[in-house]
Protein backbone atom coordinates (compact mmCIF):
# COMPACT_ATOMS: atom_id res chain seq x y z
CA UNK A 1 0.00 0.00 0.00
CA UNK A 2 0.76 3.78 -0.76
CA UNK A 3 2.57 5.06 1.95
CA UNK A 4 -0.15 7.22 4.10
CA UNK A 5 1.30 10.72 3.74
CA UNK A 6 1.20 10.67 -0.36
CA UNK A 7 -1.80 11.51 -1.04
CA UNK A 8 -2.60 13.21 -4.33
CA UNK A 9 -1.68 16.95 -3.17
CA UNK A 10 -3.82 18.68 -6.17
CA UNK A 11 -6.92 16.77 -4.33
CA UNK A 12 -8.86 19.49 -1.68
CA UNK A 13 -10.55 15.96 -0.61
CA UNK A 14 -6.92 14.93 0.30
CA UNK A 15 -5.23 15.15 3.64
CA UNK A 16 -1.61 15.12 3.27
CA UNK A 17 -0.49 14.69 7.18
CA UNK A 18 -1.31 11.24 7.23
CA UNK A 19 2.33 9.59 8.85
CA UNK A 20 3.52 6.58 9.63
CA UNK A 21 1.78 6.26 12.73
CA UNK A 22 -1.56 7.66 11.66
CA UNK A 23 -4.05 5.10 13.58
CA UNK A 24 -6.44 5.28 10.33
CA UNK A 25 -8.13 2.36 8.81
CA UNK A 26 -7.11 2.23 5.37
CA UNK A 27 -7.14 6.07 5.85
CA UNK A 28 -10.92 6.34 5.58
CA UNK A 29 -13.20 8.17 8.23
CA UNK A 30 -10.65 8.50 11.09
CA UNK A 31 -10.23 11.71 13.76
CA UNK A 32 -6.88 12.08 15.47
CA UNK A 33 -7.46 14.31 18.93
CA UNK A 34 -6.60 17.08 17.45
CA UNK A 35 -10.33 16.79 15.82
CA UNK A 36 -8.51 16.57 11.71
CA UNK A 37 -10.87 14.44 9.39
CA UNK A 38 -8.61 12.16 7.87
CA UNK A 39 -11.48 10.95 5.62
CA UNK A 40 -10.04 9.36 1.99
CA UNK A 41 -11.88 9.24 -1.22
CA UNK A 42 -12.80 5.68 -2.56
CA UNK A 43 -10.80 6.93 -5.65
CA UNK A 44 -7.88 7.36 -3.17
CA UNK A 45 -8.21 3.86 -1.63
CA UNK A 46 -8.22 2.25 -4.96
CA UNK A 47 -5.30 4.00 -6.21
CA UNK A 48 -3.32 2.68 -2.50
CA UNK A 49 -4.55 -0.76 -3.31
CA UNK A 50 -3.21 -0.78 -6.96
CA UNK A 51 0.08 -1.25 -5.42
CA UNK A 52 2.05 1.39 -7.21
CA UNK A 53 6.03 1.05 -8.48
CA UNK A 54 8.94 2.42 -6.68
CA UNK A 55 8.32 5.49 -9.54
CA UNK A 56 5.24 6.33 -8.87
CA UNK A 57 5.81 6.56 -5.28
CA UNK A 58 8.52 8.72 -5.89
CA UNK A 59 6.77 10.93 -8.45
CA UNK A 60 4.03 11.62 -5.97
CA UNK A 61 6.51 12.52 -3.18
CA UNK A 62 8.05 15.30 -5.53
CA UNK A 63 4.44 16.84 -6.34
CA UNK A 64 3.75 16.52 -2.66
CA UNK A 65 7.05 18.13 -1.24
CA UNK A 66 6.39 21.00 -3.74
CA UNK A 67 2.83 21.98 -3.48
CA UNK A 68 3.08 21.53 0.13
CA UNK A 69 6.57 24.16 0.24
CA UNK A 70 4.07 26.75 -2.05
CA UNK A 71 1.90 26.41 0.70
CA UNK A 72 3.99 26.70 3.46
CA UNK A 73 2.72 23.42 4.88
CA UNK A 74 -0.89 25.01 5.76
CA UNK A 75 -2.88 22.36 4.74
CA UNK A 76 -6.17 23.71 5.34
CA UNK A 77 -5.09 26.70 2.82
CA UNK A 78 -3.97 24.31 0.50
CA UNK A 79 -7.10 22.13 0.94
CA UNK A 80 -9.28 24.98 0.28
CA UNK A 81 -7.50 26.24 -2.25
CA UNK A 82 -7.57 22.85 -3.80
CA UNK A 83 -11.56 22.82 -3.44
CA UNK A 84 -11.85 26.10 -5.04
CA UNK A 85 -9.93 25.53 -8.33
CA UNK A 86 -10.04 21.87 -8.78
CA UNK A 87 -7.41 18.92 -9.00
CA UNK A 88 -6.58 20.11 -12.60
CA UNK A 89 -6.45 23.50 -12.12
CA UNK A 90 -4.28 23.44 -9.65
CA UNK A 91 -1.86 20.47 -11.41
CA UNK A 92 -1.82 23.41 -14.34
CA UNK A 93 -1.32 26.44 -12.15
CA UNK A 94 2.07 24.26 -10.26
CA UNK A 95 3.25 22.77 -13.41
CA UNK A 96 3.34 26.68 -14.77
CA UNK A 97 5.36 28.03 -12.48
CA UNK A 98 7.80 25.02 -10.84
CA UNK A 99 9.00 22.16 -13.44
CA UNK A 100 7.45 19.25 -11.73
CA UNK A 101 8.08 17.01 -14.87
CA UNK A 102 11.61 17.95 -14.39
CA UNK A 103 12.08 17.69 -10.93
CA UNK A 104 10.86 14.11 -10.99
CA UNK A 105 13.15 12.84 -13.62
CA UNK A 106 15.79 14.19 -12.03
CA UNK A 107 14.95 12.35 -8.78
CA UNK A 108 14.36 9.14 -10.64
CA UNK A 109 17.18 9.18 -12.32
CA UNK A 110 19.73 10.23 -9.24
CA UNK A 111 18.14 7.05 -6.80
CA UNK A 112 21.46 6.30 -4.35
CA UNK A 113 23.29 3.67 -4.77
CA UNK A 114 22.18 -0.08 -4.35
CA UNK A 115 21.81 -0.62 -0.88
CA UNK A 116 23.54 -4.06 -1.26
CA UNK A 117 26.54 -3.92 -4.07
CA UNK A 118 26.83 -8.18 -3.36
CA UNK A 119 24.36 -10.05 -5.10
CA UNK A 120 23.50 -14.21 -6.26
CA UNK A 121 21.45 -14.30 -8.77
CA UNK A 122 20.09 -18.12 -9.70
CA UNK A 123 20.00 -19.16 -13.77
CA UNK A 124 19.71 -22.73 -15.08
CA UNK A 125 22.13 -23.13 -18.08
CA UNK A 126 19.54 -22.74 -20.66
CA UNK A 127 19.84 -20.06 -23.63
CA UNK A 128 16.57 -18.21 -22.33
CA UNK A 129 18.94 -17.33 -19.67
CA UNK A 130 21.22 -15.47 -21.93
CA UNK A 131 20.82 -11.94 -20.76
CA UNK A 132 21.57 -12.75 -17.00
CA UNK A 133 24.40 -14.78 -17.44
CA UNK A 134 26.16 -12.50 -20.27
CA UNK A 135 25.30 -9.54 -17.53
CA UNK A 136 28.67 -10.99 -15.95
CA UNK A 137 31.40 -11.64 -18.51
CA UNK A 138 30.39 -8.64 -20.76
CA UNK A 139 29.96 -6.07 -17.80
CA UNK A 140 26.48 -4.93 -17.71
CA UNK A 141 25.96 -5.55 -13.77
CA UNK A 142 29.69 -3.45 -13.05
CA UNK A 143 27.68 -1.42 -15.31
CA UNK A 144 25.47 -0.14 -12.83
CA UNK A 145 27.93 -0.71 -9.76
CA UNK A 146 26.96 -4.38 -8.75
CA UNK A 147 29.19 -6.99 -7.72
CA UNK A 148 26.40 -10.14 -9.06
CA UNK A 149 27.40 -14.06 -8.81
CA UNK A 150 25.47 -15.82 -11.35
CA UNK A 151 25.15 -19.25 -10.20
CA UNK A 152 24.22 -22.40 -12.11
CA UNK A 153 21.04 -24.12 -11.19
CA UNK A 154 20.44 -27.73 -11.41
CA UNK A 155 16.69 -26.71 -12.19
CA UNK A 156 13.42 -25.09 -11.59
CA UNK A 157 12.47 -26.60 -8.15
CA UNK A 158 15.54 -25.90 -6.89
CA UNK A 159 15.73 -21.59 -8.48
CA UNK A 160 12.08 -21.52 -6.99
CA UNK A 161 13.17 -22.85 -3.59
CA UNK A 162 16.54 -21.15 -3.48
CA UNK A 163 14.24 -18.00 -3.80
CA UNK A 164 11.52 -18.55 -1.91
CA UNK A 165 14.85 -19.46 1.07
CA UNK A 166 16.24 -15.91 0.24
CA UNK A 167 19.38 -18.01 -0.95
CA UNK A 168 19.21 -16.37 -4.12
CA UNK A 169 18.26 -12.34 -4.20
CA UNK A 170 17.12 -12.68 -7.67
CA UNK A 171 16.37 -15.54 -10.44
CA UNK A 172 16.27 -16.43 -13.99
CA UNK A 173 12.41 -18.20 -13.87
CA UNK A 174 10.37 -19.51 -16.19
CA UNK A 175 7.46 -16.98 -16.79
CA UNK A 176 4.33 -18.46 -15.30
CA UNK A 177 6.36 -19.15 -12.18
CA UNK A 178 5.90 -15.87 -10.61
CA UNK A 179 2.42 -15.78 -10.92
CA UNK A 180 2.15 -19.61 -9.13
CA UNK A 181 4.53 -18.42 -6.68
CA UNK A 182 2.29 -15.79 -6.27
CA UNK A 183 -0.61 -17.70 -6.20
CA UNK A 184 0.70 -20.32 -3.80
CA UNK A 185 0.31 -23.11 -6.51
CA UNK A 186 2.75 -25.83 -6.10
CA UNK A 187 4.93 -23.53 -3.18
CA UNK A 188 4.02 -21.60 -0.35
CA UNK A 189 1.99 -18.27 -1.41
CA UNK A 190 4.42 -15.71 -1.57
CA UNK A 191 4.02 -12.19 -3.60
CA UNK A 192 6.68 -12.65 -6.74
CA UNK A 193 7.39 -9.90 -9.34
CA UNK A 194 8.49 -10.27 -12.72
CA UNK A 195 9.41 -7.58 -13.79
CA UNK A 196 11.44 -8.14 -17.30
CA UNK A 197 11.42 -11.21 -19.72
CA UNK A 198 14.52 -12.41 -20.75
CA UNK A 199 13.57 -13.95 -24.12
CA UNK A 200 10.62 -14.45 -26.78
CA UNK A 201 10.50 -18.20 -29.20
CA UNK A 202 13.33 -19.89 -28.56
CA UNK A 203 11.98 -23.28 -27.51
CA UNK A 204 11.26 -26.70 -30.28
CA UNK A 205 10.29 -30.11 -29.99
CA UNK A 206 12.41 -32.87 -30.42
CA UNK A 207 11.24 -36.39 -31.17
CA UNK A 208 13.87 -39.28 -30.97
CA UNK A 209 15.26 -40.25 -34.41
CA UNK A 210 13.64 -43.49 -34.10
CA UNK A 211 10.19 -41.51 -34.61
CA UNK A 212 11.46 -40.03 -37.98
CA UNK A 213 7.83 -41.49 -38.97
CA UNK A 214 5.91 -40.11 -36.39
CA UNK A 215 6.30 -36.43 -37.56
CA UNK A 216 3.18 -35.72 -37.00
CA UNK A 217 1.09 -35.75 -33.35
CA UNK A 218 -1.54 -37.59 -33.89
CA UNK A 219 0.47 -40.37 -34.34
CA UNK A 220 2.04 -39.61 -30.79
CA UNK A 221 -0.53 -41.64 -28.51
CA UNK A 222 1.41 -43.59 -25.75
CA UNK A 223 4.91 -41.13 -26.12
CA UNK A 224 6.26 -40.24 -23.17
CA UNK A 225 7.43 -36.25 -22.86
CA UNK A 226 9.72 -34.13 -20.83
CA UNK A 227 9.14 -31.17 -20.00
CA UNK A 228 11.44 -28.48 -17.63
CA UNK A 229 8.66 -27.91 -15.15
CA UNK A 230 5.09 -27.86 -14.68
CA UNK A 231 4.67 -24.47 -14.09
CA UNK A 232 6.49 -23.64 -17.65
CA UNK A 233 5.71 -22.53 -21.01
CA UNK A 234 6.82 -25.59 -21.97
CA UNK A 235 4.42 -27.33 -20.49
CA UNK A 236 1.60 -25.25 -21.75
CA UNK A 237 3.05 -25.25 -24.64
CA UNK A 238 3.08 -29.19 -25.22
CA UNK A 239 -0.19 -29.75 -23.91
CA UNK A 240 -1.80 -27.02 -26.06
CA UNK A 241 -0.06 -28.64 -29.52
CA UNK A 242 -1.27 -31.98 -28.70
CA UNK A 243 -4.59 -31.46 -27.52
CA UNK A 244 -5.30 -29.27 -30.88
CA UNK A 245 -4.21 -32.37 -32.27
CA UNK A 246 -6.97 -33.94 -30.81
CA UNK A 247 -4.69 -35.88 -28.00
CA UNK A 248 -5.87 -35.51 -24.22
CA UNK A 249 -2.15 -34.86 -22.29
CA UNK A 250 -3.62 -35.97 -19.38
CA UNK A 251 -4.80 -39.52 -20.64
CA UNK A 252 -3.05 -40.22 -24.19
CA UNK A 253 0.50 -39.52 -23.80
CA UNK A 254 3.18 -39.23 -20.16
CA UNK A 255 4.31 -35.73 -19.68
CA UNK A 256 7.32 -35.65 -17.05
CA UNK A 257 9.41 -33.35 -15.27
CA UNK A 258 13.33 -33.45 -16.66
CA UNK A 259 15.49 -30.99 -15.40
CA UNK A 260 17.22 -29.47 -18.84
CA UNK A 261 20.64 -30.27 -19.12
CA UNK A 262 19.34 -34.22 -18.21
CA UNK A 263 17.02 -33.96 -21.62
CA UNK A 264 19.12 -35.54 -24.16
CA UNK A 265 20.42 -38.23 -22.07
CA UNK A 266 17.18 -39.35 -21.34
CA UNK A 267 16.15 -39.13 -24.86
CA UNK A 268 19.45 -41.65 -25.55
CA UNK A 269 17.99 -44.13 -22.99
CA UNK A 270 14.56 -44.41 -24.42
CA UNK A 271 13.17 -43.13 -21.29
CA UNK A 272 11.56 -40.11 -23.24
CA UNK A 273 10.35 -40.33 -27.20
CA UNK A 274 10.78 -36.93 -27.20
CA UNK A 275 10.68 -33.63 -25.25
CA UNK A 276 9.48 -29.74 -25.34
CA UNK A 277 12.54 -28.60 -23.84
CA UNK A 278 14.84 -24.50 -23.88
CA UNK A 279 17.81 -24.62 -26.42
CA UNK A 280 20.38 -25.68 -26.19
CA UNK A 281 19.36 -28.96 -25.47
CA UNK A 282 17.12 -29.06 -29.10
CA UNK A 283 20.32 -28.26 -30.79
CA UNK A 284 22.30 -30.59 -28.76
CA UNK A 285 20.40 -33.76 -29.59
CA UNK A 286 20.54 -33.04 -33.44
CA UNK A 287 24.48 -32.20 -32.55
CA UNK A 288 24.71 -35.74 -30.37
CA UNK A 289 22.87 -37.64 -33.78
CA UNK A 290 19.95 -38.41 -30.85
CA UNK A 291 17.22 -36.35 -31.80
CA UNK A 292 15.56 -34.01 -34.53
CA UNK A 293 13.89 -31.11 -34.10
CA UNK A 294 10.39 -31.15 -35.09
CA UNK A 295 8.74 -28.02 -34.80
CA UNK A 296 10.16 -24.49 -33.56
CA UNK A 297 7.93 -23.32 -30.56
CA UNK A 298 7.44 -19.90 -32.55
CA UNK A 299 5.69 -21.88 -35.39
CA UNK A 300 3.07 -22.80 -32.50
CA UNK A 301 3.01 -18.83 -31.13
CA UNK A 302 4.88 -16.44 -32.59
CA UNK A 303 6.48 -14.14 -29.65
CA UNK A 304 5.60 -16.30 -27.00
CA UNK A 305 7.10 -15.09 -23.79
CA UNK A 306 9.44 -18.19 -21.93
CA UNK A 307 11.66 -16.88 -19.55
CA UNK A 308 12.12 -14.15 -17.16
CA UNK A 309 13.76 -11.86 -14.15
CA UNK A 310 11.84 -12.51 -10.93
CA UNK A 311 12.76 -11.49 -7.89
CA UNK A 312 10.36 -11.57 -4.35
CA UNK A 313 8.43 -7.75 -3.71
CA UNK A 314 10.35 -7.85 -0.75
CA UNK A 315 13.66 -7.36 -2.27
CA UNK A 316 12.06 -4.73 -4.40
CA UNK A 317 10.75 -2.93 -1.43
CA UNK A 318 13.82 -3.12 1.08
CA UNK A 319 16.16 -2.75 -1.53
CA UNK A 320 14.49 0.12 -4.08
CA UNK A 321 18.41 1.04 -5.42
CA UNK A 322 19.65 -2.59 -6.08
CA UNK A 323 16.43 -3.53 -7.53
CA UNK A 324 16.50 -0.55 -9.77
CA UNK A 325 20.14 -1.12 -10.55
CA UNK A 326 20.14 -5.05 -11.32
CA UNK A 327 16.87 -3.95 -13.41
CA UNK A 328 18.86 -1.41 -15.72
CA UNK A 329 21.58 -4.33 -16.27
CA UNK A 330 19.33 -6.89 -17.37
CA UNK A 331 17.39 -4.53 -19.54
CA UNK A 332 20.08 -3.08 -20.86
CA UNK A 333 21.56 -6.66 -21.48
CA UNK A 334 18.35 -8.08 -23.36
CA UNK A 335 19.16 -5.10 -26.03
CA UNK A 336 22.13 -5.85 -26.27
CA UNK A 337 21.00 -9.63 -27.22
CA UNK A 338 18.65 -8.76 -29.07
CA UNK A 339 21.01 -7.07 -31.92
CA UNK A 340 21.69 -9.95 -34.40
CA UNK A 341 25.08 -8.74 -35.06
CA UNK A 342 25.96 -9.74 -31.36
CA UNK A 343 25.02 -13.24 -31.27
CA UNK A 344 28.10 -14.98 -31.98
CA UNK A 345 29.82 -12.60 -29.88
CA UNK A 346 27.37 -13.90 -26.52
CA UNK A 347 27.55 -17.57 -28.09
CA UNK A 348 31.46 -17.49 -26.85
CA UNK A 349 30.57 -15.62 -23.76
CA UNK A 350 27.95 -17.69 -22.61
CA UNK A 351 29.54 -21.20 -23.35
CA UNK A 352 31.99 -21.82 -20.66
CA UNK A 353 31.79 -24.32 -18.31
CA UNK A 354 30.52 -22.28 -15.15
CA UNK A 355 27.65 -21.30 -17.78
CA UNK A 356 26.01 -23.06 -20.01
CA UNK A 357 28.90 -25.52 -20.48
CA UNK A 358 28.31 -26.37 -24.58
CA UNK A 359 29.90 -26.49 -27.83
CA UNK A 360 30.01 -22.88 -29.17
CA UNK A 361 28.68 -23.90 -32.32
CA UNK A 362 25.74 -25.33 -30.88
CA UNK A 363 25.32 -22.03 -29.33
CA UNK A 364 25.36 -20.12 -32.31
CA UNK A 365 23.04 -22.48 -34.68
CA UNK A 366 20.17 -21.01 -31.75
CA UNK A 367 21.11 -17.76 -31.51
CA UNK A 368 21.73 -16.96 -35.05
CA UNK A 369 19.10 -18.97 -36.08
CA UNK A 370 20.54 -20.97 -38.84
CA UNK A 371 20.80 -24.86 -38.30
CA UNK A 372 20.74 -27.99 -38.79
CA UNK A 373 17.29 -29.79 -38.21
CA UNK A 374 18.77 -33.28 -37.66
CA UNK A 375 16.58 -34.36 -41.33
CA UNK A 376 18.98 -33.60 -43.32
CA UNK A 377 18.50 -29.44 -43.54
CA UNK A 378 20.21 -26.22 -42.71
CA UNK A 379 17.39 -23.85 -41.55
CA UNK A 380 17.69 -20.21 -41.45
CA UNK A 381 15.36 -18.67 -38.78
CA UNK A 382 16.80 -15.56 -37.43
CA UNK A 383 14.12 -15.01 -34.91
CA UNK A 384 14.50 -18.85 -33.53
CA UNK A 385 15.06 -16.95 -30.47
CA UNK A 386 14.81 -13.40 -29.88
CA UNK A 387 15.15 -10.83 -26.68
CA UNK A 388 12.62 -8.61 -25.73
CA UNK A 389 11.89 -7.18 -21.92
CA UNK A 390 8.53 -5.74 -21.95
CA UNK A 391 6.10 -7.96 -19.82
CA UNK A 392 2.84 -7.59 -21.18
CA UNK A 393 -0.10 -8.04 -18.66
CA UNK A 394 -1.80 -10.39 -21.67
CA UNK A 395 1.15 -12.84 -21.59
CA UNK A 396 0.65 -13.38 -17.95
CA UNK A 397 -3.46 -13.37 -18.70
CA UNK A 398 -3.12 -16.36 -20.94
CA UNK A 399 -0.66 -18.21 -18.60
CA UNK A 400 -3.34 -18.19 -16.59
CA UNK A 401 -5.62 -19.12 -18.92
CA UNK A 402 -3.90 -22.61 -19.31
CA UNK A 403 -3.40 -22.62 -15.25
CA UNK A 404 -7.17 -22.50 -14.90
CA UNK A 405 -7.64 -24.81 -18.22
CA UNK A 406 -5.16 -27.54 -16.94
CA UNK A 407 -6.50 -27.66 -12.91
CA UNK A 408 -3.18 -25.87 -11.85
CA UNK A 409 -5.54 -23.41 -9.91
CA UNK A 410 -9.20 -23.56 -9.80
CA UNK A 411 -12.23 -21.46 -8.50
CA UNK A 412 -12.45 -17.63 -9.30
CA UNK A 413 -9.32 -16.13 -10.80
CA UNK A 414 -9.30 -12.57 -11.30
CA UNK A 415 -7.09 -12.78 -14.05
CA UNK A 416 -6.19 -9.05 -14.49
CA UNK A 417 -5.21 -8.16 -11.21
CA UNK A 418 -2.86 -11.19 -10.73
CA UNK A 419 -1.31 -10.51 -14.08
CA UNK A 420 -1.62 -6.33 -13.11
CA UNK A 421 0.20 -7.37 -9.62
CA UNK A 422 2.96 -9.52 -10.85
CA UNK A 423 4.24 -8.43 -14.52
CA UNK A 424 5.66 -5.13 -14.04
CA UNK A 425 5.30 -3.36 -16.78
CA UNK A 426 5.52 0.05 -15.39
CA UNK A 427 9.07 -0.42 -14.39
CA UNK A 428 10.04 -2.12 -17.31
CA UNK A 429 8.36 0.28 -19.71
CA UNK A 430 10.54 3.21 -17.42
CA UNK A 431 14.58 1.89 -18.54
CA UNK A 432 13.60 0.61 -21.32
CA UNK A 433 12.60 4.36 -22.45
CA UNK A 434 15.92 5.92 -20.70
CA UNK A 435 17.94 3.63 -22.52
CA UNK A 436 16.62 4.25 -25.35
CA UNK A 437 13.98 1.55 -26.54
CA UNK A 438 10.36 1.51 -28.02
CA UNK A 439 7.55 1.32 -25.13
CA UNK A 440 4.20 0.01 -26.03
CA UNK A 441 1.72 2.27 -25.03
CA UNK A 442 -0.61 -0.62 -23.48
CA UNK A 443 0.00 -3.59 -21.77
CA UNK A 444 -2.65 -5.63 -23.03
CA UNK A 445 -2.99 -7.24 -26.85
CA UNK A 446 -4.58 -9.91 -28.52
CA UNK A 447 -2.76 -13.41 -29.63
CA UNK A 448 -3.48 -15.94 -32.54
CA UNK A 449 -2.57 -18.91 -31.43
CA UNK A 450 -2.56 -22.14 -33.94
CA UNK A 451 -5.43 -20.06 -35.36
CA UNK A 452 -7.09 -19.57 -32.33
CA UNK A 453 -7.58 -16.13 -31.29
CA UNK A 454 -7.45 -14.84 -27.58
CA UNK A 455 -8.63 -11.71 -26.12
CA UNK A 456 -7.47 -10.77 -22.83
CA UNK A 457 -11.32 -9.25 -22.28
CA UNK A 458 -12.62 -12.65 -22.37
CA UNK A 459 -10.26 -15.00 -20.23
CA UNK A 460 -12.77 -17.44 -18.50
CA UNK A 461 -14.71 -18.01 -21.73
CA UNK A 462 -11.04 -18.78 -23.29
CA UNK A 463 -9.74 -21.01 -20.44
CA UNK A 464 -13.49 -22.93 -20.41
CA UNK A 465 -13.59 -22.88 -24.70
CA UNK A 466 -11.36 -25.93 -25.33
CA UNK A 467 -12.91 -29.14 -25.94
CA UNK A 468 -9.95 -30.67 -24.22
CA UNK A 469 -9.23 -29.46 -20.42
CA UNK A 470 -10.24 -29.80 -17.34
CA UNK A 471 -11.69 -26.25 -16.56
């Protein structure tokens, strides 16, 4: 909640000497002794329940500070005066004379520095992960006067729990684990914020080369699957493909839980037919003559959203400057990534064995796109994988979509306000414009999905429209 004492100051209705210690109840309809109505509008209570960013708060301090300095802290005279003219009026009259705009970009951009300089930041050695770990060799956290350890991670349980056990301040996760964490599916209920993805596409399916016949999934009844985790767009991902294929996940083929880097000797064994697995394990079982890749995730949704920066609200709150700070890196790292002309450069800096531990060449046939499809082509797919930061509150909507159509939650989801509360686009949308980059100018948008449209307006009908689920 909005700290009490930042009210909007343009508001007559609003009483700015609310403290720290002011006894109110959710600031509505309270008297101190000194007889002051500290009554709030219900637009104010909304706007303290929205759960602002670390900006906003800020940018409301700064119009505070000033229009209560014009006023010379009177606050009935500046509550009248308020009353008299109007909100508006009086926003105009300030902005005219003092250059609020200003003022609060220069506070925003002059936050102190990180409260805590030593960080560990989790990442399993997946190419999704590329913008965290290349934060370290290529300088992007010194960047922005961090001292981060980006430790390898043997998979999702363990980033989730390392998290959840402050063991890790920060974590590469998969995008719909926030928003269980959140939710308290599958872990202890514990408010999560995501407020960056690391990468769009950038995922495939690989069958075993003894299904070279199979290439097509409604042949696939019996297979057995892996998949990274079950809160994962991998998961959703698989289960959507098959089931439009007419195949019930659930009953008609074995979907497991493999951590990553275990994927392609498991394929080997027999123990899986095939998998929905991050790069570079695709790559890796064409490279290892196990596997062959047969369908790019992007061919199932373009621009899907995979994986992520998460990080608890508490280490956002306690820690406003190191948050801010290990945000600019990462942001500033995904553009970076995202420029074509640096992928070969991050293959070499991301292969090493304390990071992802491969063949650079296998490294580069992902990031650059062209490869080898283990049938006998060389593909060229520059947008296999791509980088882009911007967490749009529709991504997280149709996670939850497939949550709710799966059984991974169940009841009344408010959809919105999970998605609202977790993705931060607000922040996001902030460095990426100071460094530059395009910002949407909405956070919602509709997907076609294997011809299937969704509208983020319309989630329950969605999650309840598929003949296959258990919504």
């Amino acid at each position: 909640m909005v700290s009490k004492s930042l009210g909007n100051p343009f508001d007559g209705n609003s009483d700015l000497r609310h403290g720290a210690d002011c006894g109110c109840s959710n600031c509505a309809s309270h008297h101190d002794h000194s007889g002051h109505d500290h009554s709030t509008t219900k637009t104010e209570v909304d706007a303290m329940d929205a759960t602002p960013s670390s900006e906003e708060i800020l940018e409301r301090a700064v119009e505070s500070a000033v229009v209560r300095s014009i006023f010379g802290h009177n606050e009935l005279s500046r509550r009248s005066f308020a009353s008299m003219l109007g909100a508006s009026s009086l926003a105009a009259i300030v902005s005219s004379v003092f250059p609020l705009d200003a003022a609060k970009a220069a506070i925003l951009d002059k936050l102190g520095p990180p409260e805590k300089k030593k960080l560990k930041v989790g990442f399993v050695p997946i190419t999704c992960a590329t913008p965290i770990i290349m934060a370290k060799p290529l300088g992007f956290y010194e960047k922005y006067g961090l001292d981060v350890d980006v430790i390898k991670t043997a998979g999702w349980a363990v980033a989730r729990d390392k998290s959840l056990n402050k063991e890790y301040d920060a974590s590469h996760m998969l995008t719909p684990m926030p928003l269980a964490i959140t939710m308290g599916a599958g872990s202890t209920a514990v408010p999560f914020l995501m407020p960056a993805v690391e990468n769009i596409n950038g995922q495939a399916i690989v069958l075993h080369n003894d299904h070279k016949d199979k290439n097509d999934p409604k042949m696939w009844k019996g297979f057995k699957f892996g998949v990274p985790f079950e809160y994962s767009m991998h998961n959703f991902l698989l289960r959507y493909y098959v089931a439009e294929a007419g195949l019930d996940p659930d009953k008609d083929i074995q979907i497991r839980v493999v951590p990553p880097p275990e994927m392609v000797a498991n394929l080997r064994a027999g123990n899986l037919d095939g998998y929905l697995s991050p790069d570079p394990f695709n790559q890796r079982a064409v490279w290892e003559k196990v596997g062959f890749i047969h369908i790019l995730t992007k061919e199932i949704w373009e621009g899907h959203p995979c994986c992520a920066f998460a990080c608890s609200k508490e280490f956002a709150d306690t820690m406003p400057n190191t948050y801010g700070a290990l945000l600019k890196a990462l942001v500033d790292g995904t553009q970076f990534a995202s420029k074509k002309e640096n992928r070969k450069e991050i293959s070499k800096a991301i292969a090493p064995t304390n990071y992802l531990n491969q063949p650079v060449p296998v490294i580069e046939q992902v990031l650059t796109g062209r490869y080898a499809d283990g049938l006998g082509n060389v593909k060229d797919v520059p947008d296999r994988i791509d980088f882009d930061p911007f967490p749009w509150h529709s991504m997280g909507v149709w996670i939850l979509t497939q949550m709710k159509r799966w059984g991974y939650i169940e009841g009344d989801v408010d959809y919105k306000a999970v998605a609202e509360q977790v993705y931060l686009t607000g922040d996001c949308g902030k460095i990426m414009k100071d460094l530059g980059m395009p910002v949407p100018d909405k956070t919602y948008e509709s997907y076609t999905i294997m011809g299937k449209v969704f509208d983020p307006e319309k989630a329950e009908e969605y999650a309840k429209s598929f003949p296959i689920g258990r919504a």
